[in-house]
C-alpha atoms as a PDB file:
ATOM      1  CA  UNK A   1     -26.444  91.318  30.610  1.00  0.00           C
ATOM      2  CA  UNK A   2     -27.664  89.383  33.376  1.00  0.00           C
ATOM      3  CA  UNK A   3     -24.961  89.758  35.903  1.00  0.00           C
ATOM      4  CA  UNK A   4     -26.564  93.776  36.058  1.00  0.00           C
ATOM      5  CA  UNK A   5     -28.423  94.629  38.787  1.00  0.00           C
ATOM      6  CA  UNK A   6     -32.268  96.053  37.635  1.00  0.00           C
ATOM      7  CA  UNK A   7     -33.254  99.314  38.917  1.00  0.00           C
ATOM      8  CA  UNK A   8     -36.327 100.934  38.896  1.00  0.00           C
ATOM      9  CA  UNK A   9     -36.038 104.792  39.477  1.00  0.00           C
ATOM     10  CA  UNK A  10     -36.794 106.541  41.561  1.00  0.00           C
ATOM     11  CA  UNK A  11     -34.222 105.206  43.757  1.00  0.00           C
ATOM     12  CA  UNK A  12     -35.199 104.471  46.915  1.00  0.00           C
ATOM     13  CA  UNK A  13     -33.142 104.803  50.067  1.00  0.00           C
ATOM     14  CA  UNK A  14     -33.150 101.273  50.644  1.00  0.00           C
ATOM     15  CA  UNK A  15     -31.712 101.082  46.729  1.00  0.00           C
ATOM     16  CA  UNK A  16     -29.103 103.608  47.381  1.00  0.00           C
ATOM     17  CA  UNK A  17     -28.116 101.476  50.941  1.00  0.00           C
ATOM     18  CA  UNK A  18     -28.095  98.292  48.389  1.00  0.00           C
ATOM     19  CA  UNK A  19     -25.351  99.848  46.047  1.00  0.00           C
ATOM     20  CA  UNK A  20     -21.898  99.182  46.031  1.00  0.00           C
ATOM     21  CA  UNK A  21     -19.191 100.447  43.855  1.00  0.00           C
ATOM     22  CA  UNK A  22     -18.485  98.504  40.972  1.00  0.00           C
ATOM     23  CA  UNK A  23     -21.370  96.998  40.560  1.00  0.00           C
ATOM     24  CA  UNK A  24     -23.011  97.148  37.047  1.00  0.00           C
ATOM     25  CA  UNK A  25     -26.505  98.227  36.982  1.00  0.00           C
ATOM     26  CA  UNK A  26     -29.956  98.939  34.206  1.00  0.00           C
ATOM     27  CA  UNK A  27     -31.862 101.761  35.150  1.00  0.00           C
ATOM     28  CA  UNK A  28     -35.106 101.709  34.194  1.00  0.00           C
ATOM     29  CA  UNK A  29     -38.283 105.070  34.823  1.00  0.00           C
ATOM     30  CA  UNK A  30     -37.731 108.379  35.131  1.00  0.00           C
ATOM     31  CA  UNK A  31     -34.996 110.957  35.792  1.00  0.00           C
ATOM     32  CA  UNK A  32     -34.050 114.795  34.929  1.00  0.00           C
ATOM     33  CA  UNK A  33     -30.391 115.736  32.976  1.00  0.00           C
ATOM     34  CA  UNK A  34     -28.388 118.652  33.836  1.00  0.00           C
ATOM     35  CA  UNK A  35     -25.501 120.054  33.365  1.00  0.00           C
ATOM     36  CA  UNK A  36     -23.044 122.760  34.619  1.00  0.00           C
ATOM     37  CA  UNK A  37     -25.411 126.039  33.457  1.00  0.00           C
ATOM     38  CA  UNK A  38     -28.899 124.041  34.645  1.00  0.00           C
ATOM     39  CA  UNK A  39     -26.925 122.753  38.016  1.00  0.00           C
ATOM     40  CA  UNK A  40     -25.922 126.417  39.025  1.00  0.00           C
ATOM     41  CA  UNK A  41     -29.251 128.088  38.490  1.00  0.00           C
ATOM     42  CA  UNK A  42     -30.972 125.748  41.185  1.00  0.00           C
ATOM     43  CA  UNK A  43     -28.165 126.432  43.809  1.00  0.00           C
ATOM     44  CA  UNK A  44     -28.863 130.008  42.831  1.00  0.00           C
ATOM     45  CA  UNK A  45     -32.180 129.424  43.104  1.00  0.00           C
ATOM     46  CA  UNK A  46     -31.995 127.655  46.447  1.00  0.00           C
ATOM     47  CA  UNK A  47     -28.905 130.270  47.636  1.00  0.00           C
ATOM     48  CA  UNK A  48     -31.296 133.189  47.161  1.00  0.00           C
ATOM     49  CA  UNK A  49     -34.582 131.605  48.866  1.00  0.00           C
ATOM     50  CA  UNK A  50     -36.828 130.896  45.714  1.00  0.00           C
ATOM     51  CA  UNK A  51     -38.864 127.782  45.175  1.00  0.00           C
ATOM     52  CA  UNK A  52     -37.362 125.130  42.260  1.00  0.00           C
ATOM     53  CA  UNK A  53     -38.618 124.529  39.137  1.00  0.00           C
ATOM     54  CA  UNK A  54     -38.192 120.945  39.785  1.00  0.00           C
ATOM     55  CA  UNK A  55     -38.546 118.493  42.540  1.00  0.00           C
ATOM     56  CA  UNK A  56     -35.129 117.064  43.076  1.00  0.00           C
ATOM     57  CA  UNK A  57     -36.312 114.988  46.081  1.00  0.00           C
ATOM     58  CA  UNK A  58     -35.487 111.694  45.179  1.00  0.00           C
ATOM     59  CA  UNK A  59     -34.399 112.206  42.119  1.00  0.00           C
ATOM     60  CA  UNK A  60     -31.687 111.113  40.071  1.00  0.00           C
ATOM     61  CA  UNK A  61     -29.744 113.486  37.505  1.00  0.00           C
ATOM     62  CA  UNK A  62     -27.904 112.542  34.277  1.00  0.00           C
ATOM     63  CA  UNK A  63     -24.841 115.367  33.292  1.00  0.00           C
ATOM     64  CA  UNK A  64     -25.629 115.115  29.670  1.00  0.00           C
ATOM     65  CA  UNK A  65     -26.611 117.807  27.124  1.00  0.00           C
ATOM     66  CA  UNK A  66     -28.046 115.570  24.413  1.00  0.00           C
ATOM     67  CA  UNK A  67     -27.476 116.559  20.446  1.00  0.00           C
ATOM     68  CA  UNK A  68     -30.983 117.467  18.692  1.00  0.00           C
ATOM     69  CA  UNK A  69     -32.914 114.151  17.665  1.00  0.00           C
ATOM     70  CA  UNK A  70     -33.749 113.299  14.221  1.00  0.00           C
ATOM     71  CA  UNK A  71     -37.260 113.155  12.846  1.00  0.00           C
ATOM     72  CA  UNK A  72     -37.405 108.893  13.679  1.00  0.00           C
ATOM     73  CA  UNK A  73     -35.533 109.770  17.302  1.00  0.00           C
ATOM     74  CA  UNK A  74     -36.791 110.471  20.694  1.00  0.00           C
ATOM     75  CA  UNK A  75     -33.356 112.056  21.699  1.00  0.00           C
ATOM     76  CA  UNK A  76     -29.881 112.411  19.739  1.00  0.00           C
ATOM     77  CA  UNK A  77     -26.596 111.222  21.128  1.00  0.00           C
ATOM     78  CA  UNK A  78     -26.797 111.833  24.688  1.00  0.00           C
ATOM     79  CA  UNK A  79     -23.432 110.543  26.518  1.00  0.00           C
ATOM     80  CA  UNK A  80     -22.423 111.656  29.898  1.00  0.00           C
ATOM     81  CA  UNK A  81     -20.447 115.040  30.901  1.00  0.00           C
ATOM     82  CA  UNK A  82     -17.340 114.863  32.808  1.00  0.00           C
ATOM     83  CA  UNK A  83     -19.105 115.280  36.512  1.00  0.00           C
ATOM     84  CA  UNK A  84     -16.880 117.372  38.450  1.00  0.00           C
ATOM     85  CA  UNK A  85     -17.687 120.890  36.813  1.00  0.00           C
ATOM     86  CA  UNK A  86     -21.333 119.865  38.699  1.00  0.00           C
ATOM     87  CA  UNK A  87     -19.132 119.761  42.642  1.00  0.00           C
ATOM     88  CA  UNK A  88     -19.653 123.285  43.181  1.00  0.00           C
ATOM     89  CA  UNK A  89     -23.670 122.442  43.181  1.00  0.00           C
ATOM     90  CA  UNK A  90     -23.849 118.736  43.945  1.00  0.00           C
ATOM     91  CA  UNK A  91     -23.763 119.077  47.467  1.00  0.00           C
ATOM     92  CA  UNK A  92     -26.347 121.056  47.942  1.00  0.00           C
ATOM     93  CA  UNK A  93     -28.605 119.439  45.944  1.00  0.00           C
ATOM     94  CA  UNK A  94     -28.063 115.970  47.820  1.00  0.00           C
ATOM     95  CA  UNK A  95     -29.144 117.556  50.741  1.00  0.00           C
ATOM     96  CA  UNK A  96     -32.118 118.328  49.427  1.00  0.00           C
ATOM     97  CA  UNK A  97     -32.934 114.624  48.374  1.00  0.00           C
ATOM     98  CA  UNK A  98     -30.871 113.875  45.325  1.00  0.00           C
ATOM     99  CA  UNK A  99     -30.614 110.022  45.415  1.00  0.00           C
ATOM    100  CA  UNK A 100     -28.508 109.826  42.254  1.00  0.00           C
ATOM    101  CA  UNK A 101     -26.031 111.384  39.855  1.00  0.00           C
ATOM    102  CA  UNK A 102     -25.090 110.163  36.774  1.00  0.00           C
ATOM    103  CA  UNK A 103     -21.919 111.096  34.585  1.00  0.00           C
ATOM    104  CA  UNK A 104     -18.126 110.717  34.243  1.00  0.00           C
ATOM    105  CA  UNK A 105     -15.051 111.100  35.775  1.00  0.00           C
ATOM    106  CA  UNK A 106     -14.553 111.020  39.583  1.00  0.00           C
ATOM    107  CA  UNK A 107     -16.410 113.093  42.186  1.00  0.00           C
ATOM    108  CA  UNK A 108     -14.627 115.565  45.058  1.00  0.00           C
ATOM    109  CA  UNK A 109     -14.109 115.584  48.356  1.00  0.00           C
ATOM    110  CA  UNK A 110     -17.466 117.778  49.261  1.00  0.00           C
ATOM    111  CA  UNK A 111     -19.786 115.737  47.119  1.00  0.00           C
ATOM    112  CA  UNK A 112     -18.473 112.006  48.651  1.00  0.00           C
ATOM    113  CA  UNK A 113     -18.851 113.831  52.213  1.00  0.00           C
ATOM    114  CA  UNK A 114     -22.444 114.365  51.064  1.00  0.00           C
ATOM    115  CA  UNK A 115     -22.989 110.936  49.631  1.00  0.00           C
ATOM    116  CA  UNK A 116     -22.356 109.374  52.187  1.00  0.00           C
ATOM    117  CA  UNK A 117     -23.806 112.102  54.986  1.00  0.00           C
ATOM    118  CA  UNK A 118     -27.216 112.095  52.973  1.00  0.00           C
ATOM    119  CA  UNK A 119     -27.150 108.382  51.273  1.00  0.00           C
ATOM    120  CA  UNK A 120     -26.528 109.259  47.448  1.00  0.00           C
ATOM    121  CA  UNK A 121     -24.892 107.210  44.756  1.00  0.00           C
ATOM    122  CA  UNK A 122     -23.016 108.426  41.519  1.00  0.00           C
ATOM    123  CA  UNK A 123     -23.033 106.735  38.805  1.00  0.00           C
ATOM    124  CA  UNK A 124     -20.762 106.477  35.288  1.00  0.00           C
ATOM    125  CA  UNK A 125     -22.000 105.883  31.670  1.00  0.00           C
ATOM    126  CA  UNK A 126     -19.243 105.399  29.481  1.00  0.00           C
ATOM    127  CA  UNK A 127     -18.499 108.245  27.467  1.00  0.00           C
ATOM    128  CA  UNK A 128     -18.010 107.891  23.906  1.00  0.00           C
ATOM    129  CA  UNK A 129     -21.112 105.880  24.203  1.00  0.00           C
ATOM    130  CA  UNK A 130     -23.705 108.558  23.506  1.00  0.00           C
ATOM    131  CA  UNK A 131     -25.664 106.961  20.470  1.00  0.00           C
ATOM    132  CA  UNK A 132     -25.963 103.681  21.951  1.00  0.00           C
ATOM    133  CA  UNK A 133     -27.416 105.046  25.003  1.00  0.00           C
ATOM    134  CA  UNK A 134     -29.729 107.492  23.383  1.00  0.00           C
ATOM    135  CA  UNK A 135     -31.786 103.417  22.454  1.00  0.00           C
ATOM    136  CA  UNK A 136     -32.551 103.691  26.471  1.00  0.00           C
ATOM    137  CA  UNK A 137     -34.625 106.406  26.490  1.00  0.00           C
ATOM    138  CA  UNK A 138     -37.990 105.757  25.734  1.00  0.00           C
ATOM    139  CA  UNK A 139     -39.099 109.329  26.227  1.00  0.00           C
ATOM    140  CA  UNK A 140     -38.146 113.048  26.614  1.00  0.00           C
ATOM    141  CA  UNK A 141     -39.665 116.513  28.133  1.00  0.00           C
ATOM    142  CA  UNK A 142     -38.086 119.627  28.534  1.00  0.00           C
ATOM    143  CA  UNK A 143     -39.503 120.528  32.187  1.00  0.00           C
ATOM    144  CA  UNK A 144     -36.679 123.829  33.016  1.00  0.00           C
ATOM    145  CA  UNK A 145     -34.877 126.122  31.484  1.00  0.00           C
ATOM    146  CA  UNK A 146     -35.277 125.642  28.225  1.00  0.00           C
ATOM    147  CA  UNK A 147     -33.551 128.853  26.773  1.00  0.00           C
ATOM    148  CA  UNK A 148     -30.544 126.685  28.032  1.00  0.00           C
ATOM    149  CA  UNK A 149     -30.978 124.780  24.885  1.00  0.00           C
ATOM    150  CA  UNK A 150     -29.062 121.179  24.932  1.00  0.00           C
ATOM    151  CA  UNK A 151     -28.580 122.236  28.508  1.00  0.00           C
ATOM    152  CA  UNK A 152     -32.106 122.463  29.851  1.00  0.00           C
ATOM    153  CA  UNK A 153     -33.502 120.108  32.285  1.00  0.00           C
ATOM    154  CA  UNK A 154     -35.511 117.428  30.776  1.00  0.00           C
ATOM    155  CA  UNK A 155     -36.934 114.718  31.914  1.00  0.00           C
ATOM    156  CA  UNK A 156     -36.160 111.589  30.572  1.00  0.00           C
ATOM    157  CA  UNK A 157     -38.042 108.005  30.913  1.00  0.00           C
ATOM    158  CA  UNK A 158     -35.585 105.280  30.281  1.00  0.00           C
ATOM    159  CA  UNK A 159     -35.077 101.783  30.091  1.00  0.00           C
ATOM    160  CA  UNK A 160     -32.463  99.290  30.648  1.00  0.00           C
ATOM    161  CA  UNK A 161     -29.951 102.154  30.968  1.00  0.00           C
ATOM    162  CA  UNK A 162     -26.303 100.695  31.494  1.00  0.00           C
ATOM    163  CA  UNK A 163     -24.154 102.389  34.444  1.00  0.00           C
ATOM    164  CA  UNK A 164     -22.101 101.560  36.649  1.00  0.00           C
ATOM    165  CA  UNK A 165     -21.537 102.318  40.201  1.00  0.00           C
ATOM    166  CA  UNK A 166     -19.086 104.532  40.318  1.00  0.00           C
ATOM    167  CA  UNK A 167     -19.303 105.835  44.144  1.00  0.00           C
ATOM    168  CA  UNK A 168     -21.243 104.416  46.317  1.00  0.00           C
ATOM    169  CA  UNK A 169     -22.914 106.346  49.647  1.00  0.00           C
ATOM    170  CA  UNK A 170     -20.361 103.833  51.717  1.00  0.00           C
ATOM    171  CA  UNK A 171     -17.191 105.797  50.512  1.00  0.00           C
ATOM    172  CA  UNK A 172     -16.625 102.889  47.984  1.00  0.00           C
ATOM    173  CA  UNK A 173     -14.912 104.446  44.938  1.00  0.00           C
ATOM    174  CA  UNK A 174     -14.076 102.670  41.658  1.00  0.00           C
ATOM    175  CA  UNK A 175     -11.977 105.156  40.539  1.00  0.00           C
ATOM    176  CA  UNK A 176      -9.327 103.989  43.128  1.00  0.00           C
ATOM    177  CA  UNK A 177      -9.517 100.568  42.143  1.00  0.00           C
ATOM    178  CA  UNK A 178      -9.847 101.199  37.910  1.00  0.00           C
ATOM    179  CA  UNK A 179     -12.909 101.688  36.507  1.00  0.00           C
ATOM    180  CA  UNK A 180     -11.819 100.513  33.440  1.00  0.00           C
ATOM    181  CA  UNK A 181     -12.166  96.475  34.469  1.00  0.00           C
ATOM    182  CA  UNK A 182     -15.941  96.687  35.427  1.00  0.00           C
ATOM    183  CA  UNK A 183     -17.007  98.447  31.739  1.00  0.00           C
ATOM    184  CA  UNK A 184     -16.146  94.900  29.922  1.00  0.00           C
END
């Protein structure tokens, strides 16, 4: 794998400036998962007022809602969500620091306006993928909403995790060009 570019998260502005769609990229450290029921609660959250349970500052999220591990396991078969159920919440949460997203399927119109406004990237894992990335996380909390159940926001710690940058803060979009030639 060594024409990937290595990340360490938390991205930094400067990584997120760096980024460019279609390039292939190992994440490495830590970042939260999320998905549609976990995403609306903090734009409730943040719509009436309240303080979140989570820093998203920084932060990048994975859409995944992992399967239950097994006893030798740190996390069960954890592939991405198809991203665009999150749009309705995504741009909010960018403006409050969100660096990165991480999913699949092509982003809206709102969410690339916010990319680009507040310097965020979004990432793709390939779906169908989800045991083979599960070997990239080295480590797993539940930090919110755990009654949400595969849904809850967890932390993760991972390493070497393969994306791809799907749309960058520039307006650079692989999804125009075919994503399909940069997952060989």
């Amino acid at each position: 794998m060594e024409d990937r570019k290595q990340i360490q998260l938390p991205l930094t502005a400067e990584d997120v400036e760096g980024l460019r769609a279609g390039e292939r990229v190992l994440l490495s450290g830590p970042m939260l998962t999320g998905r549609d029921a976990a995403n609306k609660r903090l734009v409730d959250l943040l719509d009436a007022g309240d303080p979140l349970p989570v820093e998203i500052e920084g932060e990048t999220i994975y859409f995944v809602g992992p399967s239950p591990a097994k006893p030798d396991q740190v996390i069960g078969s954890c592939g991405p969500t198809t991203s665009y159920r999150m749009d309705p919440y995504s741009p909010q949460l960018i403006a409050l620091g969100l660096r990165g997203m991480i999913g699949k399927g092509a982003r809206g119109p709102d969410v690339v306006e916010a990319m680009k406004k507040h310097g965020a990237v979004y990432f793709t894992a390939v779906g169908g993928a989800g045991a083979l990335i599960a070997q990239s996380v080295k480590s797993m909390e539940i930090v919110a909403y755990e009654d949400l159940g595969p849904e809850a926001i967890r932390r993760l710690v991972v390493e070497d995790f393969p994306v791809i940058v799907a749309q960058d803060a520039h307006g650079g979009n692989q999804y125009e060009k075919g994503i399909n030639e940069y997952a060989r």
